[in-house]
PDB file of N, CA and C in Angstrom:
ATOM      1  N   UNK A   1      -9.689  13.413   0.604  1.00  0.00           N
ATOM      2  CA  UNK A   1      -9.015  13.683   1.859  1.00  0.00           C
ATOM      3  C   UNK A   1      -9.542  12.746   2.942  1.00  0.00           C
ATOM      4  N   UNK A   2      -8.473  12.953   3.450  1.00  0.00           N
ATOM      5  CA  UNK A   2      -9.228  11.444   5.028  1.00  0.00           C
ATOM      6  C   UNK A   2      -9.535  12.048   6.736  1.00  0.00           C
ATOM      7  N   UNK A   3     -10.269  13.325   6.200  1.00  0.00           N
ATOM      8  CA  UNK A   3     -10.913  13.637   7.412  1.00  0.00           C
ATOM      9  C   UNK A   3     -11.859  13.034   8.043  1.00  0.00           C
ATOM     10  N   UNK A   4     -12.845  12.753   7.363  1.00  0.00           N
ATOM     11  CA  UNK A   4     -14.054  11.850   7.788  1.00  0.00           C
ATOM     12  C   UNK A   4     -13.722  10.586   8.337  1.00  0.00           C
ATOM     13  N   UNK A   5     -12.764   9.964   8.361  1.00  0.00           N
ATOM     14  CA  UNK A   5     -12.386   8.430   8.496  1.00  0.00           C
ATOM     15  C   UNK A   5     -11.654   9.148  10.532  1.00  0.00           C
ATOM     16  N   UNK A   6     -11.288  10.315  10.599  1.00  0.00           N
ATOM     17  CA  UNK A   6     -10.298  10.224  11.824  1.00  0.00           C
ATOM     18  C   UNK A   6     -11.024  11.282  12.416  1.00  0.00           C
ATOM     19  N   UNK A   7     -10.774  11.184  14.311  1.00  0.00           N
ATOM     20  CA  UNK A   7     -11.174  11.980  14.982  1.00  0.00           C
ATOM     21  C   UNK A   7      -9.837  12.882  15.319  1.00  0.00           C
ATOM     22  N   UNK A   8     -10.787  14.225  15.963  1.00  0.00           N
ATOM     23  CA  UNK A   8      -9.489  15.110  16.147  1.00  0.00           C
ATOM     24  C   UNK A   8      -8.219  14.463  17.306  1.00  0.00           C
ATOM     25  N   UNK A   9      -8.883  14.238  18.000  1.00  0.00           N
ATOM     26  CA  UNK A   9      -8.018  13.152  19.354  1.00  0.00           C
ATOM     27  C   UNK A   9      -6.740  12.393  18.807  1.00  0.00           C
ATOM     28  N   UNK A  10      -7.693  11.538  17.400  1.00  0.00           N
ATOM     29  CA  UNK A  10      -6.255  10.613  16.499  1.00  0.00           C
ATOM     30  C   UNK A  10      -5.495  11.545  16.383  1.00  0.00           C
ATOM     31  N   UNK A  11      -5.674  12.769  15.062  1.00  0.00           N
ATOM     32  CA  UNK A  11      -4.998  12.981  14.864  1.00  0.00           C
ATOM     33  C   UNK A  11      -3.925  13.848  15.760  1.00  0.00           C
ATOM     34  N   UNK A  12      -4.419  14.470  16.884  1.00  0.00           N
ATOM     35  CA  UNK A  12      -3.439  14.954  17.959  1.00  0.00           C
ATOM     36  C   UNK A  12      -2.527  14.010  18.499  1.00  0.00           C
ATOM     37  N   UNK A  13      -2.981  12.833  18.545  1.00  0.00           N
ATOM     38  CA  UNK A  13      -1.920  11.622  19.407  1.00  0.00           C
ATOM     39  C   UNK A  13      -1.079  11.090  18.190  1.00  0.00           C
ATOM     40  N   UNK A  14      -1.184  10.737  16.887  1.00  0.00           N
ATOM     41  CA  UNK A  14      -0.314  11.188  16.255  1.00  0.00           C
ATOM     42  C   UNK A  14       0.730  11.722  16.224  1.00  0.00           C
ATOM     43  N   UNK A  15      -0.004  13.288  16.152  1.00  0.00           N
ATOM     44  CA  UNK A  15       1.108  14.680  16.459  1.00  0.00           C
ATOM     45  C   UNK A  15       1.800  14.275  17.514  1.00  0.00           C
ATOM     46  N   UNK A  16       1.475  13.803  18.447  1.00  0.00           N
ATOM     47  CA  UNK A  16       2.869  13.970  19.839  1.00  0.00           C
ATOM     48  C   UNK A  16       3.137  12.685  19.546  1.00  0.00           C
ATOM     49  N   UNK A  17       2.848  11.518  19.016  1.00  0.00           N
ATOM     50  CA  UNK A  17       3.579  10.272  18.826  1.00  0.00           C
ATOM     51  C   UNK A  17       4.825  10.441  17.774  1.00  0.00           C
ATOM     52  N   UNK A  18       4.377  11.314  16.230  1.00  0.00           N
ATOM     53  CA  UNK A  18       5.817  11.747  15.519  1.00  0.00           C
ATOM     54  C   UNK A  18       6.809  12.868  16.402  1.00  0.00           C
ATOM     55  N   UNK A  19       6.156  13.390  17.384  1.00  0.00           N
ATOM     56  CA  UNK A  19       7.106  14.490  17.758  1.00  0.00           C
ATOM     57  C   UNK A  19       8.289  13.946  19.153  1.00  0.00           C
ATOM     58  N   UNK A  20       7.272  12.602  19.658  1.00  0.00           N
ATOM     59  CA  UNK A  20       8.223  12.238  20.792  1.00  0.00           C
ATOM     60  C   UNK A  20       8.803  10.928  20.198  1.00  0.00           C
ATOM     61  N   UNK A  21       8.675  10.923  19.399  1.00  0.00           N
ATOM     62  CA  UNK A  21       9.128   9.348  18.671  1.00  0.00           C
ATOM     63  C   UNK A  21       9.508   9.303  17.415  1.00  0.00           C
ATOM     64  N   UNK A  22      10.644  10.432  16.814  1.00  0.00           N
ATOM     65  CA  UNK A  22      10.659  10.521  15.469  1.00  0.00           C
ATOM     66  C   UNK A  22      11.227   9.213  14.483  1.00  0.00           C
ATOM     67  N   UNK A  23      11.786   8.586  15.637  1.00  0.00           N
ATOM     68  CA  UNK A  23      12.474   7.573  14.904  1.00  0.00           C
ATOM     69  C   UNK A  23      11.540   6.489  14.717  1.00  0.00           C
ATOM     70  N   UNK A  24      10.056   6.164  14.656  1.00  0.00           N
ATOM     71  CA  UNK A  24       9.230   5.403  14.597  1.00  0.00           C
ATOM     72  C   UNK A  24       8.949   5.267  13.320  1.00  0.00           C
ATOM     73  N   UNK A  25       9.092   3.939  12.717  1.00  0.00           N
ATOM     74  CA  UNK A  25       8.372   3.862  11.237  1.00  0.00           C
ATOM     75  C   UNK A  25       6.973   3.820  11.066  1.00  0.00           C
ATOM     76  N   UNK A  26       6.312   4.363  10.156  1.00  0.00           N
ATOM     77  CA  UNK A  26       5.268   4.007   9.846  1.00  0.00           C
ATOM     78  C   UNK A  26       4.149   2.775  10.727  1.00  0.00           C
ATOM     79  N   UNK A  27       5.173   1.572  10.312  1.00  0.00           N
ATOM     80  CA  UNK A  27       4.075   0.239  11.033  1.00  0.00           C
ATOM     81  C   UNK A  27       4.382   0.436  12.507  1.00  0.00           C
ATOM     82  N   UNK A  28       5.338   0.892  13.275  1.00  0.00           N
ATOM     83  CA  UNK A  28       5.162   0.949  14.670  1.00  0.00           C
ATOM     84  C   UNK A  28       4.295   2.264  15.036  1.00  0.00           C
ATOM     85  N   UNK A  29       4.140   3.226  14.344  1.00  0.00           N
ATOM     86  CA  UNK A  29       3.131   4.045  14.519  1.00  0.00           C
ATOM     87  C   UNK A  29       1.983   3.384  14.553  1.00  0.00           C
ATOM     88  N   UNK A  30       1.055   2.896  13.224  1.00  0.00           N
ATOM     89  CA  UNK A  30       0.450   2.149  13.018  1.00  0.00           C
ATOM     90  C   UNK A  30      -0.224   1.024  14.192  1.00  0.00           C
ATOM     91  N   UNK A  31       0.958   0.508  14.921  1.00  0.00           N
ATOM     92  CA  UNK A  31       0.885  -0.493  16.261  1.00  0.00           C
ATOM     93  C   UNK A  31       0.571   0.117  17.265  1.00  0.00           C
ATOM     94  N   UNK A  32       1.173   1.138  17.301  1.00  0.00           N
ATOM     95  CA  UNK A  32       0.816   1.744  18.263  1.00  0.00           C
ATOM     96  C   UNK A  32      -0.936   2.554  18.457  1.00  0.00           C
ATOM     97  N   UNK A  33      -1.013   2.729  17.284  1.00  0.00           N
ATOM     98  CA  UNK A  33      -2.302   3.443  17.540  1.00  0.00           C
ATOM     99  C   UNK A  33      -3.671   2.226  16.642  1.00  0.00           C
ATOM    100  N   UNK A  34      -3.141   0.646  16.845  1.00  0.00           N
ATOM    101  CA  UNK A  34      -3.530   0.010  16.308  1.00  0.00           C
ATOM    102  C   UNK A  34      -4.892   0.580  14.740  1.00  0.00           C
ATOM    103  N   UNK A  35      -3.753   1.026  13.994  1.00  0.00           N
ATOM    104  CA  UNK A  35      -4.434   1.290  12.723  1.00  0.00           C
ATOM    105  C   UNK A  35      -3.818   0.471  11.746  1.00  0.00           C
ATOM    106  N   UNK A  36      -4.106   0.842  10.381  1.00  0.00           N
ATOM    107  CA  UNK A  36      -3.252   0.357   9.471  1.00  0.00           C
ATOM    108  C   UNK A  36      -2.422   1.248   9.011  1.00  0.00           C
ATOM    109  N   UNK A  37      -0.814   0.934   8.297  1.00  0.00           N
ATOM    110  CA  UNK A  37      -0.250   1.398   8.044  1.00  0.00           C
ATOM    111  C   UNK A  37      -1.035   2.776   6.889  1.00  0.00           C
ATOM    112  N   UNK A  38      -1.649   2.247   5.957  1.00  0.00           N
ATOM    113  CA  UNK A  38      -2.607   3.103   4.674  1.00  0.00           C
ATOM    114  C   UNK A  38      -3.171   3.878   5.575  1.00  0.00           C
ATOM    115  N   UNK A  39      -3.626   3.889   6.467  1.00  0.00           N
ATOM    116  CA  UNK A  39      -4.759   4.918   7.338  1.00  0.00           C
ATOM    117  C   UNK A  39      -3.309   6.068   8.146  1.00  0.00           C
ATOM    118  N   UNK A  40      -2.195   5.371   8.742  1.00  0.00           N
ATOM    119  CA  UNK A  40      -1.644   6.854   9.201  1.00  0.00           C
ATOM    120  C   UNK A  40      -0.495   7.318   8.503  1.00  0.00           C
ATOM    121  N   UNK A  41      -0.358   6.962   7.035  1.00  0.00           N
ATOM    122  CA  UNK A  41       0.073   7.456   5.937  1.00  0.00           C
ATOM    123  C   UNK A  41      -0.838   8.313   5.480  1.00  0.00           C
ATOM    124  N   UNK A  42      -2.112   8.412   5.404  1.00  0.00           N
ATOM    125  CA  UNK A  42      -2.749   9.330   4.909  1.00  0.00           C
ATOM    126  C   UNK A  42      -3.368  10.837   6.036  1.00  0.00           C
ATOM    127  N   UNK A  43      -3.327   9.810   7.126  1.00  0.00           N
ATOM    128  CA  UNK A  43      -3.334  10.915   8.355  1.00  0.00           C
ATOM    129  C   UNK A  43      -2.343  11.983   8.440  1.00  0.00           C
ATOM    130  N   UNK A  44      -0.871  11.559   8.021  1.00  0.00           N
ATOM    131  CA  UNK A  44       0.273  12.055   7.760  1.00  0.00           C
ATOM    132  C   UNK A  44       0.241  13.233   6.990  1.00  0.00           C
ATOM    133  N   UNK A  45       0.028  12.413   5.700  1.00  0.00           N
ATOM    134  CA  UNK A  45       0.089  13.250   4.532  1.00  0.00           C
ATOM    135  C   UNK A  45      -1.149  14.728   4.346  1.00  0.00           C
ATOM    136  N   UNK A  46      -2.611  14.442   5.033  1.00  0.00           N
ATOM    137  CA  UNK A  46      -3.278  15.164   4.816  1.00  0.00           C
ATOM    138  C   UNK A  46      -3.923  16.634   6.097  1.00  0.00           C
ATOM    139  N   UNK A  47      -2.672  15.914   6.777  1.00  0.00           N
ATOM    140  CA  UNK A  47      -2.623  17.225   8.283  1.00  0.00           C
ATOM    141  C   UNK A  47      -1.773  17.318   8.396  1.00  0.00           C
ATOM    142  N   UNK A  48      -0.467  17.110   7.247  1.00  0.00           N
ATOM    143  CA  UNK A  48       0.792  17.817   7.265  1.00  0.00           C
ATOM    144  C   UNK A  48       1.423  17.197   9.007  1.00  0.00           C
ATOM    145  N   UNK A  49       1.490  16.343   9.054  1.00  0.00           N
ATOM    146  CA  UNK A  49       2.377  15.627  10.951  1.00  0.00           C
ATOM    147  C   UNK A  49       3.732  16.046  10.468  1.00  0.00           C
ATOM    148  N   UNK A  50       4.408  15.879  11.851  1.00  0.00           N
ATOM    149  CA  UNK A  50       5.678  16.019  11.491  1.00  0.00           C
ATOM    150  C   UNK A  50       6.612  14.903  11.691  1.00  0.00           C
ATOM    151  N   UNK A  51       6.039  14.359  10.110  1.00  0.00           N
ATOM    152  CA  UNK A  51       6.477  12.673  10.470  1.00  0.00           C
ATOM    153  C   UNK A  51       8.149  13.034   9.865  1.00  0.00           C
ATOM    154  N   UNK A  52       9.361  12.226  10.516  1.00  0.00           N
ATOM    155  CA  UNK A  52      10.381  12.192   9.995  1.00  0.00           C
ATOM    156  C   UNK A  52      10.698  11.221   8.945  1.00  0.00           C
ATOM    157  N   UNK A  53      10.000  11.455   7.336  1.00  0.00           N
ATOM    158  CA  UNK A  53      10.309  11.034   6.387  1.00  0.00           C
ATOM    159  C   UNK A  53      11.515   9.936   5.950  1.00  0.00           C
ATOM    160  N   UNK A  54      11.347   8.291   6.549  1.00  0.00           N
ATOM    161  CA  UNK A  54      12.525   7.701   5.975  1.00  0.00           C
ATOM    162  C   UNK A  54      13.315   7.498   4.718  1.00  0.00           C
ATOM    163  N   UNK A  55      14.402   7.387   4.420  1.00  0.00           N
ATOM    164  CA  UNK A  55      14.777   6.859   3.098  1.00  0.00           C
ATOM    165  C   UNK A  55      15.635   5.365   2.395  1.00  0.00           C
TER     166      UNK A  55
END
């Protein structure tokens, strides 16, 4: 799990970055919170965000 790698702060700004910005992919998330894409894919996946899943 990728708790140890993130503070609670990330992952809250996150949370309101998928919630006010659903239409954001991955790498503009990523830009925005200058991470790597692998780091807020797993931020995603392991605190359940409410990322809007592209296809």
């Amino acid at each position: 799990m990728y708790v140890n790698r993130c503070s609670k702060n990330d992952v809250e700004y996150l949370r309101s970055l998928c919630i006010r910005h659903p239409d954001y992919k991955m790498t503009q998330l990523a830009k925005e919170m200058d991470r790597e894409v692998s780091d807020i894919f797993m931020m995603i996946r392991d605190y359940d965000l409410p990322y809007q899943w592209k296809k």
